[in-house]
Protein backbone atom coordinates (compact mmCIF):
# COMPACT_ATOMS: atom_id res chain seq x y z
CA UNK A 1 0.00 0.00 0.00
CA UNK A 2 2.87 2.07 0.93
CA UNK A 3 4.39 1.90 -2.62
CA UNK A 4 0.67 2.84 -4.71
CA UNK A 5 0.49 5.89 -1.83
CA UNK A 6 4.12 6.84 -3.15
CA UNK A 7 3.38 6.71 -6.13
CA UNK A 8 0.07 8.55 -6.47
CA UNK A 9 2.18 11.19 -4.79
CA UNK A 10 4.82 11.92 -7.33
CA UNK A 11 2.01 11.57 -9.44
CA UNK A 12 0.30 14.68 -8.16
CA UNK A 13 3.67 16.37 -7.79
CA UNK A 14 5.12 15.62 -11.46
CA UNK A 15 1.77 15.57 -13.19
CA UNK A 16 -0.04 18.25 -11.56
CA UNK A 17 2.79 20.98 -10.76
CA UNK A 18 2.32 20.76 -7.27
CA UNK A 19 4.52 22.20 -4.72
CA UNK A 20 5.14 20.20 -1.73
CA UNK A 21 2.91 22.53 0.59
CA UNK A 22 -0.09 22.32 -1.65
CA UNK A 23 0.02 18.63 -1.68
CA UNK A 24 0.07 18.48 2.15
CA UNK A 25 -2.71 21.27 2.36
CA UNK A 26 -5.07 19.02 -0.29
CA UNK A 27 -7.92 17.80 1.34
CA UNK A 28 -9.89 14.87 -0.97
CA UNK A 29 -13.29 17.24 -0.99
CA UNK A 30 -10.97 19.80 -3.28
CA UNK A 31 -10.86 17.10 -6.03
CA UNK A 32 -14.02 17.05 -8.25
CA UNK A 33 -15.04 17.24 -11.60
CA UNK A 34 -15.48 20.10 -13.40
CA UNK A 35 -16.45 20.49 -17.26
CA UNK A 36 -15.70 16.71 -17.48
CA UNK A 37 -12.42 16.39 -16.28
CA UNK A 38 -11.04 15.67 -13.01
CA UNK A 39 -10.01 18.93 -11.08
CA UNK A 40 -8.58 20.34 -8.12
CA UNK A 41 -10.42 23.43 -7.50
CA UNK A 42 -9.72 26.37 -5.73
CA UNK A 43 -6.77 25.30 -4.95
CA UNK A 44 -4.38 28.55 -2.76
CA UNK A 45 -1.18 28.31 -3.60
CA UNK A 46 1.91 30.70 -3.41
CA UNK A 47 0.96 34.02 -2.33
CA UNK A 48 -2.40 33.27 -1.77
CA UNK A 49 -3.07 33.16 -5.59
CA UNK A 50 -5.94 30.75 -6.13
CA UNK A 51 -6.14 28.18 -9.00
CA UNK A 52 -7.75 24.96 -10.15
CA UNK A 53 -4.92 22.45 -11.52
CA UNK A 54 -6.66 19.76 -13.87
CA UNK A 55 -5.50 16.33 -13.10
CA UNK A 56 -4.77 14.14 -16.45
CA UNK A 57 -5.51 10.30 -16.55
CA UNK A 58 -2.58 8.54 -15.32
CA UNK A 59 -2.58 10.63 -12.23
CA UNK A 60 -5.70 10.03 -11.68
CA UNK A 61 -5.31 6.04 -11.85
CA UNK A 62 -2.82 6.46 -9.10
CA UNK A 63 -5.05 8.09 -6.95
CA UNK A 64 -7.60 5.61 -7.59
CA UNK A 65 -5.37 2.77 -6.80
CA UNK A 66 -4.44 4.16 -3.67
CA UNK A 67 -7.75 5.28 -2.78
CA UNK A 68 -9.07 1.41 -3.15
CA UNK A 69 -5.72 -0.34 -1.88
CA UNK A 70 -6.21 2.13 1.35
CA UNK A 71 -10.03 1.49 1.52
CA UNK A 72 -10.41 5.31 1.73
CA UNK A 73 -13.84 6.16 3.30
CA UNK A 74 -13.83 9.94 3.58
CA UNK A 75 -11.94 9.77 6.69
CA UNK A 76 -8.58 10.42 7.25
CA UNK A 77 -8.13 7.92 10.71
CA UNK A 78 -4.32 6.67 11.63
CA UNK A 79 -3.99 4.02 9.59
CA UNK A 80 -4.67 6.25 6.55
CA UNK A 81 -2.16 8.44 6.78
CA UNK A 82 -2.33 12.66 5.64
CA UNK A 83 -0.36 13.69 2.96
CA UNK A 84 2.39 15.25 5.63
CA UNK A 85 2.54 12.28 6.73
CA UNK A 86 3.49 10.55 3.52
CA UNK A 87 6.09 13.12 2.57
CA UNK A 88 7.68 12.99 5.73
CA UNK A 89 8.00 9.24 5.37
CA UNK A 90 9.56 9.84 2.11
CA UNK A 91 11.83 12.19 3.10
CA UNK A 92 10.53 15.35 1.01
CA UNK A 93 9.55 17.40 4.16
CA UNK A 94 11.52 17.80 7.30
C-alpha cells in the first residue's frame, strides 16, 4: 500500500505541478469534476493566488489505486495516513 500511496504522490507532484505545501494542504473534498475532467479546484497556492490544476488520466489512476488499496472512506483515521505524513515518510519534508 505504501508503494501505490508513493506513487500517487509523485504523481500529483510531477503531473499536476504541485509544490510540496499544496500537496500536504489538499484535502480529498478539493478534487471534483469540473467540465468533465477531473479537477482540483480552488486550490491557494503561493501568495495566496488561487487556481484549479486539472488532473490528467494517469494521475488520476494512481489516486484511484491508492484510494481502493487504502479502503479510503472519507476519513482520514491513523492508519490512513495525511499527505504530511506521507512526505515525511519519504523524506521530502523535514
Amino acid at each position: 500500500m505504501r508503494a501505490k500511496r508513493d506513487y500517487a504522490m509523485l504523481a500529483m507532484l510531477l503531473g499536476c505541478g504541485f509544490r510540496r505545501s499544496e500537496l500536504v494542504g489538499l484535502e480529498m473534498d478539493e478534487i471534483q469534476i469540473r467540465q468533465g475532467h477531473w479537477a482540483v479546484v480552488d486550490l491557494i497556492g503561493k501568495d495566496n493566488h488561487i487556481r484549479t490544476v486539472p488532473i490528467p488520466a494517469w494521475v488520476n489512476t494512481a489516486l484511484d489505486q491508492w484510494i481502493l488499496a487504502a479502503r479510503y472512506n472519507g476519513d482520514l483515521s491513523p492508519t490512513h495516513p495525511t499527505a504530511k505524513t506521507a512526505l515525511q515518510a519519504c523524506g521530502l519534508v523535514c
